[in-house]
PDB file of N, CA and C in Angstrom:
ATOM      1  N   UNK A   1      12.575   3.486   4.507  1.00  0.00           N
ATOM      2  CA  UNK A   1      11.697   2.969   3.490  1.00  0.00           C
ATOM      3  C   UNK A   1      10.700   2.009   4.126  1.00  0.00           C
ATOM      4  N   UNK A   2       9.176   2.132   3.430  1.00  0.00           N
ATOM      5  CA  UNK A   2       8.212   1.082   4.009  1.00  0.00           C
ATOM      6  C   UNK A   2       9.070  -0.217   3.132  1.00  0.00           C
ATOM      7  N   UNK A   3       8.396  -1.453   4.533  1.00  0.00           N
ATOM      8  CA  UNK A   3       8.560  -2.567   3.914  1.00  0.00           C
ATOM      9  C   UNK A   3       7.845  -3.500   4.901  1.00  0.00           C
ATOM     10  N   UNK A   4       7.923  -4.679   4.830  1.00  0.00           N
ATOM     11  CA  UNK A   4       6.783  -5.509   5.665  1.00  0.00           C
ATOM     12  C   UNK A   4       7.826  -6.782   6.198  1.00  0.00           C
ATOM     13  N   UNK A   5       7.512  -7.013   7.223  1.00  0.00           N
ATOM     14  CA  UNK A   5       8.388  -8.604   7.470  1.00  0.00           C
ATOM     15  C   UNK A   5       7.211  -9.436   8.252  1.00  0.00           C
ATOM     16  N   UNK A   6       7.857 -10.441   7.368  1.00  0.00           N
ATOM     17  CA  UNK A   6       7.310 -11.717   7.673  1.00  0.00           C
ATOM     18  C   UNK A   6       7.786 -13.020   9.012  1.00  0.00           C
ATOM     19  N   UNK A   7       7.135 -13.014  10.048  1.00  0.00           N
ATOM     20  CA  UNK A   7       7.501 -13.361  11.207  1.00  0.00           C
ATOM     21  C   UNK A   7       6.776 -15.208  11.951  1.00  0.00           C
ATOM     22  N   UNK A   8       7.319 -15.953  11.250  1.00  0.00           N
ATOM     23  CA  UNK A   8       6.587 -16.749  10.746  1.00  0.00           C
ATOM     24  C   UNK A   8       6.231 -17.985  12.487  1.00  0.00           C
ATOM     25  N   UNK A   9       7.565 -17.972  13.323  1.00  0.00           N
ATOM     26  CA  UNK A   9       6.805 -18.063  15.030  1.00  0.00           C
ATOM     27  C   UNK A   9       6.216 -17.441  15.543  1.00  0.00           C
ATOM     28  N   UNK A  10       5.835 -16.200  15.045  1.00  0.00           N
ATOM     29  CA  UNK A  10       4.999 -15.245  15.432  1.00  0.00           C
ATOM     30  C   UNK A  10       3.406 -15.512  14.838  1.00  0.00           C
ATOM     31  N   UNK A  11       3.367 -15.909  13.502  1.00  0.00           N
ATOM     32  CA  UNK A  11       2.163 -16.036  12.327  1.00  0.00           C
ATOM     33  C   UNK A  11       1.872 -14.816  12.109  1.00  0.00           C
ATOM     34  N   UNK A  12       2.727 -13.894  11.851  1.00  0.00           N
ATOM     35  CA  UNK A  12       2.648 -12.566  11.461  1.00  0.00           C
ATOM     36  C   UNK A  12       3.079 -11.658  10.637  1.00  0.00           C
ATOM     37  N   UNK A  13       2.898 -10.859  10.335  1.00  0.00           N
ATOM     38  CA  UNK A  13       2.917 -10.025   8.846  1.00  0.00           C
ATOM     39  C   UNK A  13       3.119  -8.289   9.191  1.00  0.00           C
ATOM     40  N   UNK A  14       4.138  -7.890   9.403  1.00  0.00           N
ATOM     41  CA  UNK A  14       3.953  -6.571  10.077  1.00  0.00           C
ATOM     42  C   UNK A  14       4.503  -5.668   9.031  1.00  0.00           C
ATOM     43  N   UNK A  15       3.942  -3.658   9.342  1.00  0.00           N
ATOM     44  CA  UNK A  15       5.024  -2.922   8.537  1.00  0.00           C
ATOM     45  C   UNK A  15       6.461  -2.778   9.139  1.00  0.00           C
ATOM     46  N   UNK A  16       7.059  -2.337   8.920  1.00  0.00           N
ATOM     47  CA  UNK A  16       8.084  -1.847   9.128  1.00  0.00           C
ATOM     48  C   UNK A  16       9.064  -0.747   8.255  1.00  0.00           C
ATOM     49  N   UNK A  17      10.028   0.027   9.046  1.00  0.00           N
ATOM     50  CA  UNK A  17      11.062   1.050   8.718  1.00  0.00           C
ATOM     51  C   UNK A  17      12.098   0.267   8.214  1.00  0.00           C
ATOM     52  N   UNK A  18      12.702   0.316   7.076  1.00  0.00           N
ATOM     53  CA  UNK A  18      14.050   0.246   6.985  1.00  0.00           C
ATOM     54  C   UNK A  18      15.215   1.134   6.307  1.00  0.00           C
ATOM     55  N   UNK A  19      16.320   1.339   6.203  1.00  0.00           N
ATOM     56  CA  UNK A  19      16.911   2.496   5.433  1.00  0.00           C
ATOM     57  C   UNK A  19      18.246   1.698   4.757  1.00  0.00           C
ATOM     58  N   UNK A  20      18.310   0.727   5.059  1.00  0.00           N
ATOM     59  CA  UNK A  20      19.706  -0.075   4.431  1.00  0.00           C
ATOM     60  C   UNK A  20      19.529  -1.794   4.309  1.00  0.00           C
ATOM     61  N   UNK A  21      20.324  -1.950   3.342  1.00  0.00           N
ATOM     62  CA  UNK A  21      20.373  -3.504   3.724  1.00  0.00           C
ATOM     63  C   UNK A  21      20.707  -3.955   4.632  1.00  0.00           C
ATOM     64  N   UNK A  22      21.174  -3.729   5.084  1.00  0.00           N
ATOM     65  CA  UNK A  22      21.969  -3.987   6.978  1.00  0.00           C
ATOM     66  C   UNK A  22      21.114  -4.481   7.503  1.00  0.00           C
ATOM     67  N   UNK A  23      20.136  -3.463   7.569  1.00  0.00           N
ATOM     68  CA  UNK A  23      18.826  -3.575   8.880  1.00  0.00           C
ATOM     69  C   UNK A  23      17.912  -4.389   8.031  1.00  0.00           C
ATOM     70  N   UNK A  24      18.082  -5.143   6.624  1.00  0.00           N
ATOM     71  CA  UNK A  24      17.387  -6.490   6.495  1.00  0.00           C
ATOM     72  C   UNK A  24      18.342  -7.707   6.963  1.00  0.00           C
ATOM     73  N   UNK A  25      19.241  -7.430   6.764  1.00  0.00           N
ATOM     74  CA  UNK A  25      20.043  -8.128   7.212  1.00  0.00           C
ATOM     75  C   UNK A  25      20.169  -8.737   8.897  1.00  0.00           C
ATOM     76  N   UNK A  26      19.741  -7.586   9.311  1.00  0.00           N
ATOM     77  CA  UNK A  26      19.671  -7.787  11.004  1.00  0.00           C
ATOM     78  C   UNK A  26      18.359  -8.471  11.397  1.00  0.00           C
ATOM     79  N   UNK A  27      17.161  -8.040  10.703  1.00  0.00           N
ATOM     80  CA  UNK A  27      16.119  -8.367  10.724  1.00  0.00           C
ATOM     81  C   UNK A  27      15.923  -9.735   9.953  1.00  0.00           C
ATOM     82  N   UNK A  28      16.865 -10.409   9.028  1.00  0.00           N
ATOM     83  CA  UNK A  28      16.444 -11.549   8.690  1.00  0.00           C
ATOM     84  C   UNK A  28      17.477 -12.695   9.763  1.00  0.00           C
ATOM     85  N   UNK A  29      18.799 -12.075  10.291  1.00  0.00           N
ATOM     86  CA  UNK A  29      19.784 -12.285  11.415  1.00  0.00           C
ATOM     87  C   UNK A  29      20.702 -13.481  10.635  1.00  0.00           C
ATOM     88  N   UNK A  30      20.690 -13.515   9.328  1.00  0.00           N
ATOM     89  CA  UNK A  30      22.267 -13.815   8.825  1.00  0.00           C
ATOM     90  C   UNK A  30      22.281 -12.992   7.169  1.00  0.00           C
ATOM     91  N   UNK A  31      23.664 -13.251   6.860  1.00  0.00           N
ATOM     92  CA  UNK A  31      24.258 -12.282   5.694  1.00  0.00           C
ATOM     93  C   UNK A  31      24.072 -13.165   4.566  1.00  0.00           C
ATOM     94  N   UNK A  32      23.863 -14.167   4.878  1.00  0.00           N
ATOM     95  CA  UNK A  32      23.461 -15.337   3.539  1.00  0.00           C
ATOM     96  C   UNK A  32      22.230 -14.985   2.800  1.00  0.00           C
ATOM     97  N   UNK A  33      22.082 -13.859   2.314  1.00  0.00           N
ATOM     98  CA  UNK A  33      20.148 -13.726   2.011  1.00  0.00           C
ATOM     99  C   UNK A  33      20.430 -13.410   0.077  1.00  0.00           C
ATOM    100  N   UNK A  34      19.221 -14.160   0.431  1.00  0.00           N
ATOM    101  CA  UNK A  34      18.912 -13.962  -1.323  1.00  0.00           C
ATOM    102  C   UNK A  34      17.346 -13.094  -1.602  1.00  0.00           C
ATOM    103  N   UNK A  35      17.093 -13.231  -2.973  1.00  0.00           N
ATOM    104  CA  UNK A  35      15.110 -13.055  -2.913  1.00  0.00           C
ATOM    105  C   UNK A  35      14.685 -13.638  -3.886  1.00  0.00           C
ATOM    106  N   UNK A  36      13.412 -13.450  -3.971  1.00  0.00           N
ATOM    107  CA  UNK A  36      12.666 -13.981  -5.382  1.00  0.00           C
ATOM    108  C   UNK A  36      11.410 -12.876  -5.203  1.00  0.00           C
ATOM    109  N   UNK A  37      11.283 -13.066  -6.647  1.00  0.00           N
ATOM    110  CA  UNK A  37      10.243 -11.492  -7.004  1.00  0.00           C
ATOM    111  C   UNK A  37       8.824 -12.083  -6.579  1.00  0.00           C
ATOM    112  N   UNK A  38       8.009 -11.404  -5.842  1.00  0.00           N
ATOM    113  CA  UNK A  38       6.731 -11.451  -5.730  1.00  0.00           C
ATOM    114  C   UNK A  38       5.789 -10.737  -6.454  1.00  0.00           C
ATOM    115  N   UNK A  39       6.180 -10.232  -7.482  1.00  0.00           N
ATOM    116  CA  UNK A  39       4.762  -9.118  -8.103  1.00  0.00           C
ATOM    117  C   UNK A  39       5.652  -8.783  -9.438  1.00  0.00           C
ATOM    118  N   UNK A  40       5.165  -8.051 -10.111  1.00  0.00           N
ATOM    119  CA  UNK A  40       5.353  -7.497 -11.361  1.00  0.00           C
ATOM    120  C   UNK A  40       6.025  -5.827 -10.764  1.00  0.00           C
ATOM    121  N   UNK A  41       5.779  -5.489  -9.770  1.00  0.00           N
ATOM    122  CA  UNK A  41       6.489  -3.766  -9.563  1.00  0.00           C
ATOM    123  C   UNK A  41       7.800  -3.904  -8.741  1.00  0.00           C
ATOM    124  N   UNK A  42       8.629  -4.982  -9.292  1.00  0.00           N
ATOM    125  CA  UNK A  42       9.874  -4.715  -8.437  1.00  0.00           C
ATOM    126  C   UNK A  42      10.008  -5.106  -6.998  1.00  0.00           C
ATOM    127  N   UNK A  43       8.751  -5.668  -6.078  1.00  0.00           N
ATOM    128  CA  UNK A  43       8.973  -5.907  -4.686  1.00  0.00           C
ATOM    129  C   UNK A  43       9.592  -7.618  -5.187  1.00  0.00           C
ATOM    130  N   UNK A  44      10.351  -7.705  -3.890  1.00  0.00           N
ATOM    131  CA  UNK A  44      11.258  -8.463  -3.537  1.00  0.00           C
ATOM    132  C   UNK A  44      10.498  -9.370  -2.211  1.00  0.00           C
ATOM    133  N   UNK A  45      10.927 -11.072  -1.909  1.00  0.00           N
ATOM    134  CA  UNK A  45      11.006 -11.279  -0.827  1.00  0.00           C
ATOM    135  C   UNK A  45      12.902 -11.281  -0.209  1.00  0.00           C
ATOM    136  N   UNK A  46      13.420 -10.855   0.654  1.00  0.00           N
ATOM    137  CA  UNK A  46      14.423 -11.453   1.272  1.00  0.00           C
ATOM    138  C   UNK A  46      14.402 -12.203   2.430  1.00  0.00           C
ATOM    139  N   UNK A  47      15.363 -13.490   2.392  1.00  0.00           N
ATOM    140  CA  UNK A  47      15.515 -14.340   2.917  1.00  0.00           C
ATOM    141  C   UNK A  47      16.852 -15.034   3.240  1.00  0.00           C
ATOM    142  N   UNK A  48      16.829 -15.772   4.150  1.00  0.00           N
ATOM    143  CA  UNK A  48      18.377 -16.508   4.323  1.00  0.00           C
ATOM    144  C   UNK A  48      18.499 -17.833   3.404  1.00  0.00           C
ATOM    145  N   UNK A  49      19.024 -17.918   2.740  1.00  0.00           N
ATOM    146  CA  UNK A  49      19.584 -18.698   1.915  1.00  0.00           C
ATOM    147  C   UNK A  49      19.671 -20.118   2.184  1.00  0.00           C
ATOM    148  N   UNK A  50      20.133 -20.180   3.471  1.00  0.00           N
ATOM    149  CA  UNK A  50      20.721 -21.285   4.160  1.00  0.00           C
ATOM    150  C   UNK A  50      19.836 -21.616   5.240  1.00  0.00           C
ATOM    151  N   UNK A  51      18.215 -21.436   5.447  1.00  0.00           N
ATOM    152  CA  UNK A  51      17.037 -21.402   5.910  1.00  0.00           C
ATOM    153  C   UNK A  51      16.908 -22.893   6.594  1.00  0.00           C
ATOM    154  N   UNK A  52      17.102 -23.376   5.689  1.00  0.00           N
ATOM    155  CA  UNK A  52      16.665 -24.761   5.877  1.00  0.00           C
ATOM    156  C   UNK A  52      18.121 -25.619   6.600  1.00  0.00           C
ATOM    157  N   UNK A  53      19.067 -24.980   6.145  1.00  0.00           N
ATOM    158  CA  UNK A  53      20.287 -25.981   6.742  1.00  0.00           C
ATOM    159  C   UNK A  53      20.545 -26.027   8.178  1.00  0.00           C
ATOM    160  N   UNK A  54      19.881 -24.505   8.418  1.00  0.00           N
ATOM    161  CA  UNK A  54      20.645 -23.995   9.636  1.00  0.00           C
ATOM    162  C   UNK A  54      19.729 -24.701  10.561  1.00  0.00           C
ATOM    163  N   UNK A  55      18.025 -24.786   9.849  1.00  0.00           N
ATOM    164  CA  UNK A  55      16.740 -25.844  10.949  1.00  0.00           C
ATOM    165  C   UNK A  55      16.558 -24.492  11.565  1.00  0.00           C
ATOM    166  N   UNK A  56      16.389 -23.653  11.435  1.00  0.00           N
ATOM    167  CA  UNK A  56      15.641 -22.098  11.349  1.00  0.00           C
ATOM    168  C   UNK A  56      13.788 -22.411  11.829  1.00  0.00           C
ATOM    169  N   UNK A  57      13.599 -21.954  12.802  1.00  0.00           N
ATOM    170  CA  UNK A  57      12.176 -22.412  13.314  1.00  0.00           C
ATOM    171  C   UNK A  57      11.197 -21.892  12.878  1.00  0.00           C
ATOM    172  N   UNK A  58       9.829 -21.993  12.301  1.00  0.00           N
ATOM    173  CA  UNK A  58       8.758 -21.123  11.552  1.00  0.00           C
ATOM    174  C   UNK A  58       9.389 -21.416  10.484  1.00  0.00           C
ATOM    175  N   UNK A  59       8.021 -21.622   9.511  1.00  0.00           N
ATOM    176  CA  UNK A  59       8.229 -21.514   7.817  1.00  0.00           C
ATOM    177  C   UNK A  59       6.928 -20.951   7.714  1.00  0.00           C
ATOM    178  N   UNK A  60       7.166 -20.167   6.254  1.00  0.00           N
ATOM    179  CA  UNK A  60       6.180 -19.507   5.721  1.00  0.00           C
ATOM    180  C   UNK A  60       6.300 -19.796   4.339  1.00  0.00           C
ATOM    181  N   UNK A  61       5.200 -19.975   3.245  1.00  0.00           N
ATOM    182  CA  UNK A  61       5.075 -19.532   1.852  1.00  0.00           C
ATOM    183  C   UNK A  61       4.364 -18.566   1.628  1.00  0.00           C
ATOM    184  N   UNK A  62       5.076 -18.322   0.668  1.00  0.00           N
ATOM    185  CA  UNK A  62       3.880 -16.871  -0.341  1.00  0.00           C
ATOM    186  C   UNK A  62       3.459 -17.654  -1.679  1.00  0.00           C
ATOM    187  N   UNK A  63       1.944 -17.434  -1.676  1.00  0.00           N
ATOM    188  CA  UNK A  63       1.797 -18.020  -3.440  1.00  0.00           C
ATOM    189  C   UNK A  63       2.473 -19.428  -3.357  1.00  0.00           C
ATOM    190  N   UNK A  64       3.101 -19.215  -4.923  1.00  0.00           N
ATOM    191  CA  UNK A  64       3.784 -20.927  -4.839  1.00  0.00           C
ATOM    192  C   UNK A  64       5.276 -21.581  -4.967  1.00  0.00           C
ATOM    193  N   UNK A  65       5.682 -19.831  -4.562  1.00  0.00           N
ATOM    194  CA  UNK A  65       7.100 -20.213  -3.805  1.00  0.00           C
ATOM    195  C   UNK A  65       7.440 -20.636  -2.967  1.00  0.00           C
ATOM    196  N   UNK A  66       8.746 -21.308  -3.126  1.00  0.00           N
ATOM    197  CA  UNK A  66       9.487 -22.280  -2.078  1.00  0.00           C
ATOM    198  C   UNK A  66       9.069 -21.903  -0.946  1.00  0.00           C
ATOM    199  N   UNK A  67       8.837 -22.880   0.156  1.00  0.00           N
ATOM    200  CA  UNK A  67       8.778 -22.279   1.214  1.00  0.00           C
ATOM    201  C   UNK A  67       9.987 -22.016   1.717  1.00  0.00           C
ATOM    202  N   UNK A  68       9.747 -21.174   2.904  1.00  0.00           N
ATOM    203  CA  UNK A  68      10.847 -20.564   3.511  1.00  0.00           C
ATOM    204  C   UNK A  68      10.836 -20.439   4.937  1.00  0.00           C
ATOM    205  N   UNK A  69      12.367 -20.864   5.442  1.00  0.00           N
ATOM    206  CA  UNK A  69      12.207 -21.133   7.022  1.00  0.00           C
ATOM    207  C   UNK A  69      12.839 -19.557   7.793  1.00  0.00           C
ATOM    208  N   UNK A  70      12.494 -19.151   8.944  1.00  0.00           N
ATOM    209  CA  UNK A  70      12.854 -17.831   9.227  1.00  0.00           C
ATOM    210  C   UNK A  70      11.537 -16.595   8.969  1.00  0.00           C
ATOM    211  N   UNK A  71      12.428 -15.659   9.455  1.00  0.00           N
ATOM    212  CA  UNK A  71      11.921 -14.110   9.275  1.00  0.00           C
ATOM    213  C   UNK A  71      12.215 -14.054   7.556  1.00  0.00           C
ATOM    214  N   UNK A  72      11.227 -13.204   6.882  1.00  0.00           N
ATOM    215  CA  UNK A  72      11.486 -12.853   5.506  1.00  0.00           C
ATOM    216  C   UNK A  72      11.297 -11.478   5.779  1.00  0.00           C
ATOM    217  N   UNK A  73      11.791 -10.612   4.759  1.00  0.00           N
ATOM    218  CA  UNK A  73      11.277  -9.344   4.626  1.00  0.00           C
ATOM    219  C   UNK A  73      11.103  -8.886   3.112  1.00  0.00           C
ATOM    220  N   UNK A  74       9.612  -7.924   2.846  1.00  0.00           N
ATOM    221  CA  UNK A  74       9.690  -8.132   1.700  1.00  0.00           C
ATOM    222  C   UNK A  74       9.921  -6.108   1.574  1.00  0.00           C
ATOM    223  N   UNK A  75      10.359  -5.899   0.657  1.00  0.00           N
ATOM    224  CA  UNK A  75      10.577  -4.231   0.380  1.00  0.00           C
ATOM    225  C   UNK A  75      10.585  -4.587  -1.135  1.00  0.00           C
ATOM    226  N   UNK A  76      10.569  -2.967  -1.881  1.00  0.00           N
ATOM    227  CA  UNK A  76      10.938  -2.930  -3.787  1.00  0.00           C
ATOM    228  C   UNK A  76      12.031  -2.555  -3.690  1.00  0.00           C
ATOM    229  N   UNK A  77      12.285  -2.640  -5.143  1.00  0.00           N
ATOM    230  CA  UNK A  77      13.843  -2.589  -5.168  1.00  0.00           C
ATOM    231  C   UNK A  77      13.271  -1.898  -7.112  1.00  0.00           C
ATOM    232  N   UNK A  78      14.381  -0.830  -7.295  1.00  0.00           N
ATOM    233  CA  UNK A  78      13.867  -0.209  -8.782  1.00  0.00           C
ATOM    234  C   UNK A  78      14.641  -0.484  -9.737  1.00  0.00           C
ATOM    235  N   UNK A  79      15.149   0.169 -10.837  1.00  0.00           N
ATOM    236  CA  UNK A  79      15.611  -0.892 -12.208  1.00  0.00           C
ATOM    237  C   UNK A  79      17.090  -1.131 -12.028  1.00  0.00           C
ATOM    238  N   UNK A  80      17.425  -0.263 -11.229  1.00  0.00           N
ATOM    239  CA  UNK A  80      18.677  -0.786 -11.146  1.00  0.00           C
ATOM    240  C   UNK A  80      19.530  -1.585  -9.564  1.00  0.00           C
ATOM    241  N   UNK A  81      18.538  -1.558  -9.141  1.00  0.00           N
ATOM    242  CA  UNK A  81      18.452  -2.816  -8.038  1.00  0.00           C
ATOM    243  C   UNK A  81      17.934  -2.116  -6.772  1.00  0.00           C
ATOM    244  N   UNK A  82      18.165  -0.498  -6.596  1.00  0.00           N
ATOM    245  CA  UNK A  82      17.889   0.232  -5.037  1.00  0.00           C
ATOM    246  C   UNK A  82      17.140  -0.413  -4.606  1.00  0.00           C
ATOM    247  N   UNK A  83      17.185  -0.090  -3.204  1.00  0.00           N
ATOM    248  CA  UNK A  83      16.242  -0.205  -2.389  1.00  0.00           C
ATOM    249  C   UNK A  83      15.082   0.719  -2.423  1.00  0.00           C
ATOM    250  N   UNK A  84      13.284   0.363  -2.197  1.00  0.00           N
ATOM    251  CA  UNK A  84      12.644   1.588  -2.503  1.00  0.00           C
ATOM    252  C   UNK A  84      11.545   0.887  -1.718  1.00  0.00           C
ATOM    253  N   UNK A  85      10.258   2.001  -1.148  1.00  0.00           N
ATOM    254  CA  UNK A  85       9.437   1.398  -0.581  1.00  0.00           C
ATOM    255  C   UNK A  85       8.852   0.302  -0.951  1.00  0.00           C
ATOM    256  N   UNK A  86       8.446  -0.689  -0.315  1.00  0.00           N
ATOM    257  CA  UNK A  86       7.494  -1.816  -0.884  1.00  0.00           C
ATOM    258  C   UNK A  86       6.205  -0.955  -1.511  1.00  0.00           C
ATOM    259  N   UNK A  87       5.913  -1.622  -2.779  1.00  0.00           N
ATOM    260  CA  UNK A  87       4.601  -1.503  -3.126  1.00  0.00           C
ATOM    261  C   UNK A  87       3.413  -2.254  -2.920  1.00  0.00           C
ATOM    262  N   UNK A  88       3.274  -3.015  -2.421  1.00  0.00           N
ATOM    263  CA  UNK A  88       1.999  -3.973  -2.012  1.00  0.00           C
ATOM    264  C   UNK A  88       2.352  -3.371  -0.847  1.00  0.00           C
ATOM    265  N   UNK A  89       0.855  -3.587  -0.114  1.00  0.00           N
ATOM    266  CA  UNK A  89       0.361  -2.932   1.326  1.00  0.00           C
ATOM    267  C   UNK A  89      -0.083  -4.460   2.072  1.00  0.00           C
ATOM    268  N   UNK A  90       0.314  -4.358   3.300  1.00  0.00           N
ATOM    269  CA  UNK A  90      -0.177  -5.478   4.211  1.00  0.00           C
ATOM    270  C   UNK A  90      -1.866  -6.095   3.854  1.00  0.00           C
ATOM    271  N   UNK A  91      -2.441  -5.395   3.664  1.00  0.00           N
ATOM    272  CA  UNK A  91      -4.010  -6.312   3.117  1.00  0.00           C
ATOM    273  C   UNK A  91      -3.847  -6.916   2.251  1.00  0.00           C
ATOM    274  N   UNK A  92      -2.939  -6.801   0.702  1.00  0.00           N
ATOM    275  CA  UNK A  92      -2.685  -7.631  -0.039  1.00  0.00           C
ATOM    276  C   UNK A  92      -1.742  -8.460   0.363  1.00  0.00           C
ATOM    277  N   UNK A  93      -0.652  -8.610   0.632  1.00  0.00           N
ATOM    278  CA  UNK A  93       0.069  -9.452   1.510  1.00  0.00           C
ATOM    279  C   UNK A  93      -0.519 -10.719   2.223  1.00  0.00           C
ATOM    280  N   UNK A  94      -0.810 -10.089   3.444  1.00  0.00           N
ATOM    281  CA  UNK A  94      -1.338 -10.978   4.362  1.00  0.00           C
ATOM    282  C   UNK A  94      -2.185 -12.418   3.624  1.00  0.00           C
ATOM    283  N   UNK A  95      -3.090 -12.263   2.489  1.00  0.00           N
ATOM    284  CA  UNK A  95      -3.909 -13.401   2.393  1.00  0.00           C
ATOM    285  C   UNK A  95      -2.957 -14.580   1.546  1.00  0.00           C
ATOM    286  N   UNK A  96      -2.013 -13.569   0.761  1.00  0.00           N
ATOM    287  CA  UNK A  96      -0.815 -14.633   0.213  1.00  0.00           C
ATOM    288  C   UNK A  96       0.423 -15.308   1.186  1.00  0.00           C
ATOM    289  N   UNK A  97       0.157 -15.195   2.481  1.00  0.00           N
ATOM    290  CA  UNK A  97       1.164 -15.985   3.229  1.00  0.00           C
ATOM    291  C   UNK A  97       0.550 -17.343   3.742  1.00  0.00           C
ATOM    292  N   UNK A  98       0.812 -17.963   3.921  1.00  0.00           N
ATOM    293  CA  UNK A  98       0.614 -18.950   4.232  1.00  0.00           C
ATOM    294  C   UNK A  98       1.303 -19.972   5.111  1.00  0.00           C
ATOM    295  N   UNK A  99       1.053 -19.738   7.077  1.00  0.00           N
ATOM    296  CA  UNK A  99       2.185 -20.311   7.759  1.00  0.00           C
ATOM    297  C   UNK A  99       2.151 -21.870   7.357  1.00  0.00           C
ATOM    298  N   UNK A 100       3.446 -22.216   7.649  1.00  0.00           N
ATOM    299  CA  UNK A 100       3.438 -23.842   7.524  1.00  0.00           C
ATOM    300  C   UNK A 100       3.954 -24.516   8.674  1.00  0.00           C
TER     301      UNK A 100
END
């Protein structure tokens, strides 16, 4: 599935493959992850939970959510929670991040 991660020592915004939660999981590199909705079509950000405790290097916001320390990844998710391609495309993305 498309999805995009957010790479925030990097200041970057990339696509990416994924096919399971796992491999957000690996890609965000702990099991503590939560999200919060970014859009009205079901996309998701995921994140580590425990971002801030752990002193996780790079922060990023989107819009005027919490910021967040770490890798995020954002993918959709459909009515009954799947996983499904992200619907926003990196050009819309990108101008709503905001490194910190």
């Amino acid at each position: 599935m498309n999805a995009l991660i957010i790479k925030p020592t990097e200041q970057s915004v990339e696509v990416i493959d994924v096919t399971c939660l796992e491999d957000i999981i690996k890609l965000i590199g702990y099991e503590t992850i939560i999200t919060d909705d970014i859009g009205n079509n079901g996309d998701k950000l995921y994140f580590d939970e425990d971002c801030f405790l752990r002193g996780t290097e790079g922060r990023f916001q989107i819009d005027t959510l919490v910021p967040v320390s770490g890798n995020g990844v954002i993918i959709g998710a459909d009515e009954s929670g799947a996983l499904t391609d992200v619907h926003l495309n990196l050009e819309e993305v990108k101008p709503r991040v905001k490194f910190l």
